[in-house]
Protein backbone atom coordinates (compact mmCIF):
# COMPACT_ATOMS: atom_id res chain seq x y z
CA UNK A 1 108.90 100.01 147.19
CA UNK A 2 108.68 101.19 144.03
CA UNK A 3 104.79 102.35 143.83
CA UNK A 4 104.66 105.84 145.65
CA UNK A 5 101.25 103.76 147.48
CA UNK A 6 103.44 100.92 148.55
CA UNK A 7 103.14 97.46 146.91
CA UNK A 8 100.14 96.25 144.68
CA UNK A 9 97.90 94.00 147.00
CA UNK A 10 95.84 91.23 145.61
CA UNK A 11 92.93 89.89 147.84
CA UNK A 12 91.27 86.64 146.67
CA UNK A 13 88.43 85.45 148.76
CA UNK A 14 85.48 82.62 148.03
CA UNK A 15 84.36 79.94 150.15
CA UNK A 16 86.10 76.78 151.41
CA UNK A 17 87.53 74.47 148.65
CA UNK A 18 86.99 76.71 146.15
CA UNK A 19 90.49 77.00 144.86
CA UNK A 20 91.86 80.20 146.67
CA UNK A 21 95.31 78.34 148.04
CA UNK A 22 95.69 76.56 144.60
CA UNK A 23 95.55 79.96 142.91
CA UNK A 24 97.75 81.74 144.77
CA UNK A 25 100.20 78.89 144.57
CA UNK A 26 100.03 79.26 140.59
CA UNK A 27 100.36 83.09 140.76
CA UNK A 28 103.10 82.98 142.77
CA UNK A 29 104.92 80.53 140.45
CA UNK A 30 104.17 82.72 137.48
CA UNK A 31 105.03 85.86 138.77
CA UNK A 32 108.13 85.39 141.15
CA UNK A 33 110.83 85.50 138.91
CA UNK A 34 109.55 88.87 137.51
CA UNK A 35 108.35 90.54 140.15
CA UNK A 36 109.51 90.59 144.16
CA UNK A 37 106.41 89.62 145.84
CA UNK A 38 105.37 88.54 148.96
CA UNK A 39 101.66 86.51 150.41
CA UNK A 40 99.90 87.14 153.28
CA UNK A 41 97.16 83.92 153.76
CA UNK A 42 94.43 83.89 156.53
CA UNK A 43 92.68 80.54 157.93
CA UNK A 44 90.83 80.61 161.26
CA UNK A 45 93.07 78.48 163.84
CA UNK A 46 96.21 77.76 161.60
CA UNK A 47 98.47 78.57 159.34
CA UNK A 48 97.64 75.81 157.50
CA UNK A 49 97.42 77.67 153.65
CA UNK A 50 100.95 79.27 154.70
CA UNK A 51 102.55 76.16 155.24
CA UNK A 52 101.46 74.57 152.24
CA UNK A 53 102.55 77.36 150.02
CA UNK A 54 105.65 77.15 151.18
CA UNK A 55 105.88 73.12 151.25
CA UNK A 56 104.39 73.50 147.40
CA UNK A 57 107.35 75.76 147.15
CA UNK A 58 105.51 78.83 145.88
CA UNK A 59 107.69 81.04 147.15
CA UNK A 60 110.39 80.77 149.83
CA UNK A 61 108.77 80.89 152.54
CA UNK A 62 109.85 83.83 154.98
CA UNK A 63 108.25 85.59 151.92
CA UNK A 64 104.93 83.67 153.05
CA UNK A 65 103.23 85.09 156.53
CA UNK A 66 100.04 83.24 157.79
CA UNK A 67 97.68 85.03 159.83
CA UNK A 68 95.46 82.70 162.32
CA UNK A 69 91.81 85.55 162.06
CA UNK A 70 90.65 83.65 165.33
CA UNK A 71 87.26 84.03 163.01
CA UNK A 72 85.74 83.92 159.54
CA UNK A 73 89.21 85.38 157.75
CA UNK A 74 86.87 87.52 155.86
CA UNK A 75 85.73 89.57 159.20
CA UNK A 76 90.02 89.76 159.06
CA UNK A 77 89.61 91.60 155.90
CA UNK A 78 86.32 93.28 155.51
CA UNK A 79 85.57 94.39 159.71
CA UNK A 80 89.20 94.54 161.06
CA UNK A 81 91.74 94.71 158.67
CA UNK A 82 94.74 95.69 161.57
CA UNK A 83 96.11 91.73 161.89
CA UNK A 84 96.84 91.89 158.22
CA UNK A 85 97.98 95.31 157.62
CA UNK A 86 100.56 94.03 160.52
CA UNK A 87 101.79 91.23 158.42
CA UNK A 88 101.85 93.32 155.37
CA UNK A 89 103.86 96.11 157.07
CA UNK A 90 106.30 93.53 158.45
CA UNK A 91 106.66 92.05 154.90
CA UNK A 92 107.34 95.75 153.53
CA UNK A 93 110.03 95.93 156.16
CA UNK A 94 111.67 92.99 155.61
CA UNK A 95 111.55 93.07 151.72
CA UNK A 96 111.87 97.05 151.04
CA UNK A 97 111.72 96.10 146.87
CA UNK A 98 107.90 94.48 146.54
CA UNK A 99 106.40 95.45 143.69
């Protein structure tokens, strides 16, 4: 890590089909070959946005975790946050360099 507060995070949020996948996809593709980065994607029952990230080829994809919320992913993010401080953790472990 080279931030003394650990790796920038990026949350986007909005409602279904509103573009959130497709945007990460494209600022993935833009930023990993100057930056080490890493995604952490959240969908109710699946890992449905992971898997396509990596099929689109965003980024390779044990840099791509998917976190099934078992709810609305924004109670994941906004009520609970420990599932995807887990993942992020796990990514910081595996990938000691994120920016």
């Amino acid at each position: 890590m080279s931030q003394p507060n650990g790796p920038l995070r990026i949350g986007i949020g909005g409602p279904v089909g509103s573009g959130k996948t497709t945007l990460t996809e494209k600022l993935c593709k833009a930023l990993r070959d100057r930056f080490s980065i890493a995604v952490v994607t959240n969908d109710i029952y699946t890992k449905e946005d992971a898997m396509m990230l990596a099929r689109l080829q965003a980024l390779p994809e044990e840099r791509i975790v998917g976190v099934e919320t078992g709810g609305c992913p924004h109670t994941a993010i906004r009520e609970d946050a420990s599932i995807n401080l887990r993942a992020i953790a796990e990514l910081n472990r595996k990938f000691p360099d994120l920016d």
